[in-house]
N, C-alpha and C. Protein backbone atom coordinates (compact mmCIF):
# COMPACT_ATOMS: atom_id res chain seq x y z
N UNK A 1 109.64 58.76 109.59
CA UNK A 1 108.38 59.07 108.97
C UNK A 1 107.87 57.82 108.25
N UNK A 2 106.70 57.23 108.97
CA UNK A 2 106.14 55.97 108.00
C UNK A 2 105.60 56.27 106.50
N UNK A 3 106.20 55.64 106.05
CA UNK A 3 105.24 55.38 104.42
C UNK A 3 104.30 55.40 104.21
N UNK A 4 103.61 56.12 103.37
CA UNK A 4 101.88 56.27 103.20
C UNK A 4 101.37 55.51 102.28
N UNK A 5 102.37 54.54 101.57
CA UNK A 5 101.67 54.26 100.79
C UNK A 5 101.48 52.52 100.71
N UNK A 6 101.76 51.86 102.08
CA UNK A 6 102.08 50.73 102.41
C UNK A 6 100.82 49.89 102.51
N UNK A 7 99.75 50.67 102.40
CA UNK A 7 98.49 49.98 102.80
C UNK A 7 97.37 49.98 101.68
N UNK A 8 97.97 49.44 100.31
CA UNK A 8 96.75 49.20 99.10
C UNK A 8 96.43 48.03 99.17
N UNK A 9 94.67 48.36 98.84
CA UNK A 9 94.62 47.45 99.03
C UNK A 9 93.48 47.10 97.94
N UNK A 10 93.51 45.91 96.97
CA UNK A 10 92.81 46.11 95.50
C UNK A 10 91.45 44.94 95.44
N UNK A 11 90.44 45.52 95.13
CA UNK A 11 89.37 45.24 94.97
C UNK A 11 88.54 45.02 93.82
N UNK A 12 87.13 44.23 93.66
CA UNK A 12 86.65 44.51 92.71
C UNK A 12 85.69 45.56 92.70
N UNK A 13 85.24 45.97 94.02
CA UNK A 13 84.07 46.93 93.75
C UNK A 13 84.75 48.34 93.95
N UNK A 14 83.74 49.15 93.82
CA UNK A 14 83.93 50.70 94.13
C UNK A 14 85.29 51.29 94.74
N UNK A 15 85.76 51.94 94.36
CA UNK A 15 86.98 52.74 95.04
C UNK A 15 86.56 53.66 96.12
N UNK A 16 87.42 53.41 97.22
CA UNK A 16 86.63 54.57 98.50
C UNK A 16 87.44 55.02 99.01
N UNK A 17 87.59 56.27 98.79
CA UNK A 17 89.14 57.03 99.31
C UNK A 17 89.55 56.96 101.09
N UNK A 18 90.47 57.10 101.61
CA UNK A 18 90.69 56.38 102.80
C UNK A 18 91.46 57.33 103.26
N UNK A 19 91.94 57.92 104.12
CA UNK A 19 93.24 58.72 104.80
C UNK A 19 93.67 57.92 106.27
N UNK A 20 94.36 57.27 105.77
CA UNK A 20 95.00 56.82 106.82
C UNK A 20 95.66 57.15 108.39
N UNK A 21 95.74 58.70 108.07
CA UNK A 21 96.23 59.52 109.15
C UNK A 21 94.83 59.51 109.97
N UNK A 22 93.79 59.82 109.75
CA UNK A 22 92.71 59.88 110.30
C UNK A 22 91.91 58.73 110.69
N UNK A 23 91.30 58.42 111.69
CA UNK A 23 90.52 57.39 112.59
C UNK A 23 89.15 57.31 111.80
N UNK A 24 88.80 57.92 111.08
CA UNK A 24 87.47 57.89 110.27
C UNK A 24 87.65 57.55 108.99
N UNK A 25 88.85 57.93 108.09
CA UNK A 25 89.10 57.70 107.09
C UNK A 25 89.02 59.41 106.24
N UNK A 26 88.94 60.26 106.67
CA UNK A 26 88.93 61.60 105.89
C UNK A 26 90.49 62.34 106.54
N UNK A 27 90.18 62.90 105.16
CA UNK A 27 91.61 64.14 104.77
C UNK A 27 91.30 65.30 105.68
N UNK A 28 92.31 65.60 106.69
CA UNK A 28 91.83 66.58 107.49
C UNK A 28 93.60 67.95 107.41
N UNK A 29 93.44 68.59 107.79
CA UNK A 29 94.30 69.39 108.09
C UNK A 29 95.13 69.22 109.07
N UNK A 30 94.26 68.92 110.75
CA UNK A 30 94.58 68.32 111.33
C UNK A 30 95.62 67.60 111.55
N UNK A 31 94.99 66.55 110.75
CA UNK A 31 95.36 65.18 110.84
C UNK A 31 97.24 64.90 110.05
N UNK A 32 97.22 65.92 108.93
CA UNK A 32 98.11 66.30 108.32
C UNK A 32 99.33 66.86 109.68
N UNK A 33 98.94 68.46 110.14
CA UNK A 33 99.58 69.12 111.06
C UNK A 33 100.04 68.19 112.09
N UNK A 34 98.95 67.18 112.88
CA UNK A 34 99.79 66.04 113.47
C UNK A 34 100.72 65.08 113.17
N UNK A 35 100.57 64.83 112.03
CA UNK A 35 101.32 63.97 111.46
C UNK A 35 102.80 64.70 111.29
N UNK A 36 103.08 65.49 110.90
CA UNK A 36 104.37 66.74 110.46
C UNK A 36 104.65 66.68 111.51
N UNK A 37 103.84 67.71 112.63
CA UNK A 37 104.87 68.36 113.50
C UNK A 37 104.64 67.24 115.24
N UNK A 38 105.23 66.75 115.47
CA UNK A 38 105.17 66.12 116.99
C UNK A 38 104.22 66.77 118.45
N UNK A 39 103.47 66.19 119.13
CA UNK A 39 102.54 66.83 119.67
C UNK A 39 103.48 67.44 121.04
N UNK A 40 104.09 68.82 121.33
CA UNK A 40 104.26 69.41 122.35
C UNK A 40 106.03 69.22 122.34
N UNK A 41 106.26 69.13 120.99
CA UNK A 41 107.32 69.83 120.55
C UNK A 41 107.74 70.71 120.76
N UNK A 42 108.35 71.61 121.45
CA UNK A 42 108.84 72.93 121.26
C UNK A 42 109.32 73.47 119.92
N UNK A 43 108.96 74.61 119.37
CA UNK A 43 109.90 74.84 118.39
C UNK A 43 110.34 76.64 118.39
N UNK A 44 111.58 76.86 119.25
CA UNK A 44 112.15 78.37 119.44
C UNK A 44 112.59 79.06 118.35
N UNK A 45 112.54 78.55 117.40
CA UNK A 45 112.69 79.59 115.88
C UNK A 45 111.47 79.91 115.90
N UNK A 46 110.10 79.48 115.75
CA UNK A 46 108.70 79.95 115.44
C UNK A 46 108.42 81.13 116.01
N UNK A 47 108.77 81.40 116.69
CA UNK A 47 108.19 82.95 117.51
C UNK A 47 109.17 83.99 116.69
N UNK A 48 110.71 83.41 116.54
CA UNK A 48 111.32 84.58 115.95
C UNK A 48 111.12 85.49 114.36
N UNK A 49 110.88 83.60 113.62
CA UNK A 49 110.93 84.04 112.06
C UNK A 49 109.16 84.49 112.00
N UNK A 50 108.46 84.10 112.85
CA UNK A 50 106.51 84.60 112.60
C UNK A 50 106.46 85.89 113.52
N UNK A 51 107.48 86.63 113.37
CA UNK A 51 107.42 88.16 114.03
C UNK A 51 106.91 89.60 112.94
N UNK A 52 106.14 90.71 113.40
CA UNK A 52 105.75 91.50 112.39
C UNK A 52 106.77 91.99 111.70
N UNK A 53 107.86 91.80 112.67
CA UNK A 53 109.23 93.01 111.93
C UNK A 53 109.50 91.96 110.88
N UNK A 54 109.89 91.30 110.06
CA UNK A 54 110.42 90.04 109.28
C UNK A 54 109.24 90.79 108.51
N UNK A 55 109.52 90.73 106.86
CA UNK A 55 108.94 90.74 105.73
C UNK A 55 108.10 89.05 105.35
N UNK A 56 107.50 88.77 105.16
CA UNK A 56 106.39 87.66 105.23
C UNK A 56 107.28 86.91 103.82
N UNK A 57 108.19 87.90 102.67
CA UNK A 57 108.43 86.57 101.79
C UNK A 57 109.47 86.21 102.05
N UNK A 58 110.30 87.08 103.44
CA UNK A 58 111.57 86.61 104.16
C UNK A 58 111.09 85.38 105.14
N UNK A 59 110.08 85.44 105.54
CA UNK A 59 109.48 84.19 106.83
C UNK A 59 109.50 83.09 105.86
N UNK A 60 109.27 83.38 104.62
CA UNK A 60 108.68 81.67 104.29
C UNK A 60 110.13 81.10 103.98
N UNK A 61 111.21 81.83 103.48
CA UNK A 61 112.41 81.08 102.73
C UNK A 61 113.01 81.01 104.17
N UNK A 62 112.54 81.18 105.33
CA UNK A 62 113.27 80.82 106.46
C UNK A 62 112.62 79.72 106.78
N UNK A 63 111.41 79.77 106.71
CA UNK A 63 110.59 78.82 107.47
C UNK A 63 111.12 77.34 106.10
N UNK A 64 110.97 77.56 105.00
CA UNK A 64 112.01 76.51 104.56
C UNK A 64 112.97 75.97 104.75
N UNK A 65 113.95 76.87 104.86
CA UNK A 65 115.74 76.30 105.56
C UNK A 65 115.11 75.64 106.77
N UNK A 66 114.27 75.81 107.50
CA UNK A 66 114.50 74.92 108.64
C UNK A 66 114.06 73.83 108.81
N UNK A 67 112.97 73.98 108.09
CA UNK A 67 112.57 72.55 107.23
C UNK A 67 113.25 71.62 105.98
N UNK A 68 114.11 72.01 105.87
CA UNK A 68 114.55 71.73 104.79
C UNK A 68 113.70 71.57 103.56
N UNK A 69 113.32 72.46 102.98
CA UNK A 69 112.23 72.57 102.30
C UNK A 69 112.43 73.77 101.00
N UNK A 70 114.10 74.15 101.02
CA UNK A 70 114.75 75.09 100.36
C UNK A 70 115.52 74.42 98.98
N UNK A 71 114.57 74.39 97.67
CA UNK A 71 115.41 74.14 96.99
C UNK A 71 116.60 74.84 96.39
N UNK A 72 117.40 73.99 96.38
CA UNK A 72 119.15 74.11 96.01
C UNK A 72 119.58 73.35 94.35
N UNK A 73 120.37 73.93 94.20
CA UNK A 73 120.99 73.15 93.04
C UNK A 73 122.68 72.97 92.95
């Protein structure tokens, strides 16, 4: 995962916000979702844990563990 924050760059005039992920320079969702997940990735947990039977605050602490995204202590 590249560093986002490798590209400041300091000026005297105006500050102009920039998103680097994006070809225009704006914050997109998108642009985010591409960046995370790889384009044509498979991913065979997604169908199981985004099923109706699964309780929705059971999907997310799954959808964490697999992301590693589960804090621990």
């Amino acid at each position: 995962m590249p560093h986002l924050c490798n590209h400041i760059i300091i000026r005297e005039d105006h500050d102009i916000p920039n998103w680097i992920l994006d070809e225009f320079g704006r914050f997109t969702l998108k642009s985010v979702r591409t960046f995370f997940l790889e384009p044509g990735a498979p991913c065979g947990w997604g169908r199981f844990i985004w099923s109706s039977s699964i309780v929705p605050s059971k999907t997310l602490v799954l959808w964490k563990v697999f992301h590693g995204r589960l804090p621990t202590d």
